[in-house]
C-alpha atoms as a PDB file:
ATOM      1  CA  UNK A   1     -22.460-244.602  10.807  1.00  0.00           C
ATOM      2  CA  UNK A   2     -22.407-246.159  14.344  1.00  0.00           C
ATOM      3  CA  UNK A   3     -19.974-249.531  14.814  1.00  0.00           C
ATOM      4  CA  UNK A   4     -21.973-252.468  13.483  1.00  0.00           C
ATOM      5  CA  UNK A   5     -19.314-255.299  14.611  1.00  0.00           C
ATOM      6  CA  UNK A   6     -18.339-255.319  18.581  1.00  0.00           C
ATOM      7  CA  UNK A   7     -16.845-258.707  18.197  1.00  0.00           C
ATOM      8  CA  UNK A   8     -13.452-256.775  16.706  1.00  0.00           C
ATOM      9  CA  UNK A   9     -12.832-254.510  20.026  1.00  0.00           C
ATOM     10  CA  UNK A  10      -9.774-256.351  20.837  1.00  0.00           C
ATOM     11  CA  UNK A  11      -8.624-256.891  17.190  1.00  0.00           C
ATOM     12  CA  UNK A  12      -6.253-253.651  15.927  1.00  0.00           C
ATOM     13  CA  UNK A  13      -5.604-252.567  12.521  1.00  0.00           C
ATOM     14  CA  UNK A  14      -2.403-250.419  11.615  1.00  0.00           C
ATOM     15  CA  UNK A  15      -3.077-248.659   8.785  1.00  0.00           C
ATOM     16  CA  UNK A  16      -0.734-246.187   6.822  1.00  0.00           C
ATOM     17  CA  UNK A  17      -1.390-243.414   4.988  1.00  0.00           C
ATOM     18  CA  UNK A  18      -4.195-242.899   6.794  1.00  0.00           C
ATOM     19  CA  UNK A  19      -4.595-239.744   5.527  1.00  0.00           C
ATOM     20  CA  UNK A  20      -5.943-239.720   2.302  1.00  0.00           C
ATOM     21  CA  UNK A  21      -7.309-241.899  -0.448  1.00  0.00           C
ATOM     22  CA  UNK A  22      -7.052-245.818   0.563  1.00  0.00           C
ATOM     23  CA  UNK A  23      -5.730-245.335   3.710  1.00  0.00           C
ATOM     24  CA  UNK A  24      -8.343-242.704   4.820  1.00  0.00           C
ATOM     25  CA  UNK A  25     -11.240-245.598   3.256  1.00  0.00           C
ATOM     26  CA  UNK A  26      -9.606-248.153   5.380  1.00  0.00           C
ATOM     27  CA  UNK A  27      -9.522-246.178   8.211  1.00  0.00           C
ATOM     28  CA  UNK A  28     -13.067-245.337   8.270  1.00  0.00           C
ATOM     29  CA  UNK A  29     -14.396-249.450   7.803  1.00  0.00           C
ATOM     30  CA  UNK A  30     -12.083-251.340   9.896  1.00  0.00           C
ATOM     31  CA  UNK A  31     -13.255-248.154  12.208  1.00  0.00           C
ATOM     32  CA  UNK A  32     -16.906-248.892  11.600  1.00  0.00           C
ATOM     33  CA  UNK A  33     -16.372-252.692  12.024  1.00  0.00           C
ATOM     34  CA  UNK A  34     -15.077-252.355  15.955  1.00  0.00           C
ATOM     35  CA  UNK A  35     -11.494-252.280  15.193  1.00  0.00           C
ATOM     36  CA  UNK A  36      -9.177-250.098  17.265  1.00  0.00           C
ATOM     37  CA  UNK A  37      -7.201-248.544  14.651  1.00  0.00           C
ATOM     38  CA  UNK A  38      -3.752-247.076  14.299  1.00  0.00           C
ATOM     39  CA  UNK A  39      -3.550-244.644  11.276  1.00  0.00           C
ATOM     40  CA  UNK A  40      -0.163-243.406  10.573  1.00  0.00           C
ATOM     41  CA  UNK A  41       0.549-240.437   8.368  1.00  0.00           C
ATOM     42  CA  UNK A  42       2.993-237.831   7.605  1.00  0.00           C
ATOM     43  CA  UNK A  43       0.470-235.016   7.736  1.00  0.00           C
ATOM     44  CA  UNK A  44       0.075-234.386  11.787  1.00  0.00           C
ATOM     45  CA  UNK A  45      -2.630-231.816  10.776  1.00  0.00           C
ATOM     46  CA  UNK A  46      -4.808-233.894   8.298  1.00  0.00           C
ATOM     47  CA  UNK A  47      -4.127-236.932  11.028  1.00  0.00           C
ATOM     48  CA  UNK A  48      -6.120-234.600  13.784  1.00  0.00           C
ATOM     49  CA  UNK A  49      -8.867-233.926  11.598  1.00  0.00           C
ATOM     50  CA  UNK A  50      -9.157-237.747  10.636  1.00  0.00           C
ATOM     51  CA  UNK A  51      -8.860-238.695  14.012  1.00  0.00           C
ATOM     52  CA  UNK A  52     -11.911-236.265  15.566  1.00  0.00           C
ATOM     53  CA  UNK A  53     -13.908-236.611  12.490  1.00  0.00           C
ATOM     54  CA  UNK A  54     -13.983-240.835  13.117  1.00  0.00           C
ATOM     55  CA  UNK A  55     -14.453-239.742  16.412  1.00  0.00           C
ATOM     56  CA  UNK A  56     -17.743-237.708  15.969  1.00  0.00           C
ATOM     57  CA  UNK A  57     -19.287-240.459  13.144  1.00  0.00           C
ATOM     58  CA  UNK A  58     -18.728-243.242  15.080  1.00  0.00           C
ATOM     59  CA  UNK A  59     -19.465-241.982  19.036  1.00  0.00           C
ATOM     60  CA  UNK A  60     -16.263-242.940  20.086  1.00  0.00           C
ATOM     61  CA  UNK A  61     -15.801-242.361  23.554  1.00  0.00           C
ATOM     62  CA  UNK A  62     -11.638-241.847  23.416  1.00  0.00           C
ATOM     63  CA  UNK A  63      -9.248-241.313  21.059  1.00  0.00           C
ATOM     64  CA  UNK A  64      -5.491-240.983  21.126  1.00  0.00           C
ATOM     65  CA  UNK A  65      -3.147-238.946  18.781  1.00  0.00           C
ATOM     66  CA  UNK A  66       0.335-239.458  19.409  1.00  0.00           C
ATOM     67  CA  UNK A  67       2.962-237.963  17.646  1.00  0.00           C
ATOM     68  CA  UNK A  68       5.705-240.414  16.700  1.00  0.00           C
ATOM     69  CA  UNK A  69       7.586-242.058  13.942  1.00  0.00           C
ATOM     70  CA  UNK A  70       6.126-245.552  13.413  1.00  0.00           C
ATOM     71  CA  UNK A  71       9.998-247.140  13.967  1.00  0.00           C
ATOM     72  CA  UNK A  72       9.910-245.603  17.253  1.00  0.00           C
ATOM     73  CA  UNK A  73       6.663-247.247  17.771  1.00  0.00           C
ATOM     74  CA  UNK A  74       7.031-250.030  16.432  1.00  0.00           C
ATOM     75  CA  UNK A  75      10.094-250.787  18.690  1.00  0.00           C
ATOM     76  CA  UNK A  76       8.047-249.727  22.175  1.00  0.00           C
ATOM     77  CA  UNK A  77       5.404-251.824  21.056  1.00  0.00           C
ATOM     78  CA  UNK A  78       8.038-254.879  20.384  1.00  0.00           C
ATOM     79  CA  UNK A  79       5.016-256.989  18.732  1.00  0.00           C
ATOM     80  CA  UNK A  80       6.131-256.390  15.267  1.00  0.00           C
ATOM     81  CA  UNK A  81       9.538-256.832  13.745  1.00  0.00           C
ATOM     82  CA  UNK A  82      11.210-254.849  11.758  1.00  0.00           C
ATOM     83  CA  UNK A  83      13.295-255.334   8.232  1.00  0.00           C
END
């Protein structure tokens, strides 16, 4: 399942509950289509399996897992605002 759309490589999707059922799905096309993708989910382990297993489908040459809760993130990144 290599990347089909390269016109999305500076396009980023967060996704959440990335996981397992939707989330996991939505991981894996926005993925597919070129997008850099953020998954967040409360399982660290599952989220390192996810996160290699896109990895090895789609020949991606780097991935990043960072442990942190998405407030925390969401503050650093100051592009989103929060309720």
């Amino acid at each position: 399942m290599p990347t089909i759309n390269t016109g999305n490589r500076n396009e980023y999707a967060l996704i959440t509950g990335a996981s397992s059922g939707f989330g996991y799905e939505f991981a894996k096309l926005f993925a597919k289509d070129g997008y850099n993708v953020i998954l967040v989910a409360r399982n660290e382990e599952r989220l390192k399996e996810i996160t290699d297993e896109l990895k090895k489908l789609l020949h991606l040459p780097k991935t990043s897992l960072i442990k942190m809760p998405l407030k925390k993130f969401m503050i650093k990144r100051r592009k989103w605002v929060l309720p």
